[in-house]
C-alpha atoms as a PDB file:
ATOM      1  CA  UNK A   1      32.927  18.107  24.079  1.00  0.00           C
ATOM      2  CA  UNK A   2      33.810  15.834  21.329  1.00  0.00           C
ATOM      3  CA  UNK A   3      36.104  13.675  23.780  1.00  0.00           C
ATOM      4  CA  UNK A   4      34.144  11.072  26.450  1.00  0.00           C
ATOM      5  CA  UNK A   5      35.189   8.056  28.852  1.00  0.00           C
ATOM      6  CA  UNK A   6      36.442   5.005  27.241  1.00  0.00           C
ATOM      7  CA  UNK A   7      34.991   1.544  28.791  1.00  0.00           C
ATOM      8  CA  UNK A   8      34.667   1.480  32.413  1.00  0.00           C
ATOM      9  CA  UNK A   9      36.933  -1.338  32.468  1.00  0.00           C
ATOM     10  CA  UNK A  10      39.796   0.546  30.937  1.00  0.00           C
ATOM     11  CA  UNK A  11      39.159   3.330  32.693  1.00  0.00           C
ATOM     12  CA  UNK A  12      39.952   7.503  31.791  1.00  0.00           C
ATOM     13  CA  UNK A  13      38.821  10.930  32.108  1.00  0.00           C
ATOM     14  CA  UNK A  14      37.322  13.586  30.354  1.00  0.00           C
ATOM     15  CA  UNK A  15      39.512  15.969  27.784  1.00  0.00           C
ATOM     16  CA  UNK A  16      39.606  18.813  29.663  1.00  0.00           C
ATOM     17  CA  UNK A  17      40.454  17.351  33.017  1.00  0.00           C
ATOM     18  CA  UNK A  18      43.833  15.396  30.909  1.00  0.00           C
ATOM     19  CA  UNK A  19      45.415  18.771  30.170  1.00  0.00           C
ATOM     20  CA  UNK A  20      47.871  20.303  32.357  1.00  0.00           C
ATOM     21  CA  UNK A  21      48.997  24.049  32.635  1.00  0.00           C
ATOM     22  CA  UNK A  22      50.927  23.911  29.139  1.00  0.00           C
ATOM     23  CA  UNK A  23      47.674  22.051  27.235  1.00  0.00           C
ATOM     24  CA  UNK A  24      49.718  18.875  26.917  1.00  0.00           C
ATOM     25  CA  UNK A  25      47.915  15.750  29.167  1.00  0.00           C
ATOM     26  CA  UNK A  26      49.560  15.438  32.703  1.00  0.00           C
ATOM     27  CA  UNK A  27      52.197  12.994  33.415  1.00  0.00           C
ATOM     28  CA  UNK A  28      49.727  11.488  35.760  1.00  0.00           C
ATOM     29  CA  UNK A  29      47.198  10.721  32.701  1.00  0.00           C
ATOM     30  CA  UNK A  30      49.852   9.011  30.611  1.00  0.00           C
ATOM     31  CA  UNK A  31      48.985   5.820  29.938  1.00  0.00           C
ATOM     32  CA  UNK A  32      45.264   5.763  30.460  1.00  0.00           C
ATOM     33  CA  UNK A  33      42.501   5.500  27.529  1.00  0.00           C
ATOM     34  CA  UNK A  34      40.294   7.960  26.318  1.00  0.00           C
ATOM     35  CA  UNK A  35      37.420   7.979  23.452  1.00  0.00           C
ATOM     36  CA  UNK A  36      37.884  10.450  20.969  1.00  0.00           C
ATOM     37  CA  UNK A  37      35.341  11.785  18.356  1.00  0.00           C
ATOM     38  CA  UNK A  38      36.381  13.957  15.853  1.00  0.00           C
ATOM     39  CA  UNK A  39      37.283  14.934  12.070  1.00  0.00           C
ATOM     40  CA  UNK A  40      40.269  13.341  10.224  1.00  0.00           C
ATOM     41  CA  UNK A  41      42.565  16.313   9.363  1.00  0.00           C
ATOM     42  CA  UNK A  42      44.992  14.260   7.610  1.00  0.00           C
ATOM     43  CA  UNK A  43      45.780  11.423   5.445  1.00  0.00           C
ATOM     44  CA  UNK A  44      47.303   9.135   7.095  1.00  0.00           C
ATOM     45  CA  UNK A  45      51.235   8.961   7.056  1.00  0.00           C
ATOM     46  CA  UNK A  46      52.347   4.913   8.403  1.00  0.00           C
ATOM     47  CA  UNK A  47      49.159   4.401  10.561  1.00  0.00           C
ATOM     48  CA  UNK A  48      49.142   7.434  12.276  1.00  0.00           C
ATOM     49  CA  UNK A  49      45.858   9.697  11.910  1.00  0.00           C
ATOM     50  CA  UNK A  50      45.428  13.431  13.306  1.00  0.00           C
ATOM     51  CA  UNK A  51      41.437  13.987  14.484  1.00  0.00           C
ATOM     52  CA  UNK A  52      40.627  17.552  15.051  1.00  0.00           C
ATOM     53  CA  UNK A  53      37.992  17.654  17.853  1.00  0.00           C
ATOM     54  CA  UNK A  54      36.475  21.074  19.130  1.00  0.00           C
ATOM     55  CA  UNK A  55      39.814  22.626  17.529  1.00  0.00           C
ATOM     56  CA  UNK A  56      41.732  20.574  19.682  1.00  0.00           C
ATOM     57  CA  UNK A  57      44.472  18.228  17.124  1.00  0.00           C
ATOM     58  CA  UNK A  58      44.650  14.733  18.389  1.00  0.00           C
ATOM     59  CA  UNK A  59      47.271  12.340  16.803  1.00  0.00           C
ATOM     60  CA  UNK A  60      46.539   8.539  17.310  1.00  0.00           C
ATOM     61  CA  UNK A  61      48.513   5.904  15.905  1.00  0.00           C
ATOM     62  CA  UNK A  62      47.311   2.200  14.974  1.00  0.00           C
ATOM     63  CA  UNK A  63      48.628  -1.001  14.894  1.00  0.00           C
ATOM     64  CA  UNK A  64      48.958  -2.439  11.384  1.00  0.00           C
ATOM     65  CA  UNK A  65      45.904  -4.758  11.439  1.00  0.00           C
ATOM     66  CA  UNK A  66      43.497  -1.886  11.259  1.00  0.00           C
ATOM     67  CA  UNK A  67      45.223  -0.932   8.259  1.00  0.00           C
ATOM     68  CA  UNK A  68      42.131  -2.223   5.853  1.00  0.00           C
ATOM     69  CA  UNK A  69      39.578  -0.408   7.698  1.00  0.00           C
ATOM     70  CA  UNK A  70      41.446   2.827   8.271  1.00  0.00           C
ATOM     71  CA  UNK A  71      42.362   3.053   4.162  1.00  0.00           C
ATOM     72  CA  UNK A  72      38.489   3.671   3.439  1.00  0.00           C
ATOM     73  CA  UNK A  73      38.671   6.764   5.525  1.00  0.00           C
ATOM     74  CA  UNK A  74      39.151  10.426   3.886  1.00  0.00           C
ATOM     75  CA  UNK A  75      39.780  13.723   5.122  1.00  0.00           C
ATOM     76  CA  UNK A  76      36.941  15.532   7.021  1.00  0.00           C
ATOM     77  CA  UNK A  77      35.085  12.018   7.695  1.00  0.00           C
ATOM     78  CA  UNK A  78      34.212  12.199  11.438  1.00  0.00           C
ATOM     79  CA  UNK A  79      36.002   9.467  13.218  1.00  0.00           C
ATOM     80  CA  UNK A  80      35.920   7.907  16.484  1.00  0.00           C
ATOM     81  CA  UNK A  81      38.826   5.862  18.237  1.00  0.00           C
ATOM     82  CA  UNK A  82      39.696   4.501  21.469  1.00  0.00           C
ATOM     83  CA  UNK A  83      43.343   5.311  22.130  1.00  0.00           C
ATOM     84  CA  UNK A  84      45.677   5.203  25.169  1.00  0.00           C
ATOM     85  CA  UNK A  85      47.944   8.290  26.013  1.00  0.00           C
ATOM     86  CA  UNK A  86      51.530   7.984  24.812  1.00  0.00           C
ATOM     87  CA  UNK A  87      53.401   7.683  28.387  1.00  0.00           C
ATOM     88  CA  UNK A  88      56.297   9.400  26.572  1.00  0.00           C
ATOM     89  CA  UNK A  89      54.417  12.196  24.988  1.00  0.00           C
ATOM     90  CA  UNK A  90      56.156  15.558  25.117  1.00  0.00           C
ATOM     91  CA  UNK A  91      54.286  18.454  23.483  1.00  0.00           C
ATOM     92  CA  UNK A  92      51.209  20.051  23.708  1.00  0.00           C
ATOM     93  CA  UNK A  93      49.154  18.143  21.327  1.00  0.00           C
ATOM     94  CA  UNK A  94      47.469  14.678  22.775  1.00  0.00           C
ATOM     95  CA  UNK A  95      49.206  11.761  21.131  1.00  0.00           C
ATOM     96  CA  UNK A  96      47.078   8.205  21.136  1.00  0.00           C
ATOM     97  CA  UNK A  97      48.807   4.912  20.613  1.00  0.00           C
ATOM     98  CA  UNK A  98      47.460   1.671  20.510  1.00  0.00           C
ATOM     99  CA  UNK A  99      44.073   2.967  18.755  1.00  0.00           C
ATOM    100  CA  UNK A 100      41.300   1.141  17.512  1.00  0.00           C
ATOM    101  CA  UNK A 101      38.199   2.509  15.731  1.00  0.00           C
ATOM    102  CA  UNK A 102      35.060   2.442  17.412  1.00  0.00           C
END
């Protein structure tokens, strides 16, 4: 799987073990930080990025001081951020905030 443990310090869980019965993380995961490796899908629309990992679509959204790094990236580049779950997610699709590339 494309998606691993962030930092022990920061704590998390595998990909799989996130999603609840509708595919969207568990309310009991929000908040918590996960690594995810993947393809961008998208360019980027206001700091926000969507990875595609195992054909799972992740969105994670930076802060605007990664904005100079994040501008050299293109579609299909393989990617890897750090990003905690949005605690007020609703969907099915995992949505990262406070990201940071890795």
């Amino acid at each position: 799987m494309s998606l691993d443990l962030p930092d022990p310090q920061k704590g998390g869980k595998a990909f799989e073990d996130l999603l609840g019965p509708k595919r969207g993380p568990r309310a009991s995961e929000h908040g918590k930080w996960i690594n995810v490796v993947g393809t961008l899908s998208q360019v980027p629309v206001s700091m926000v990025f969507w990875i595609v990992t195992d054909n799972e679509l992740v969105q994670c959204a930076f802060g605007a001081s990664w904005q100079t790094r994040l501008m050299a990236y293109r579609i299909g580049d393989s990617i890897k951020v750090l990003g905690k779950i949005n605690e007020s997610q609703v969907g099915d699709r995992l949505a990262l905030v406070d990201c940071e590339l890795r």
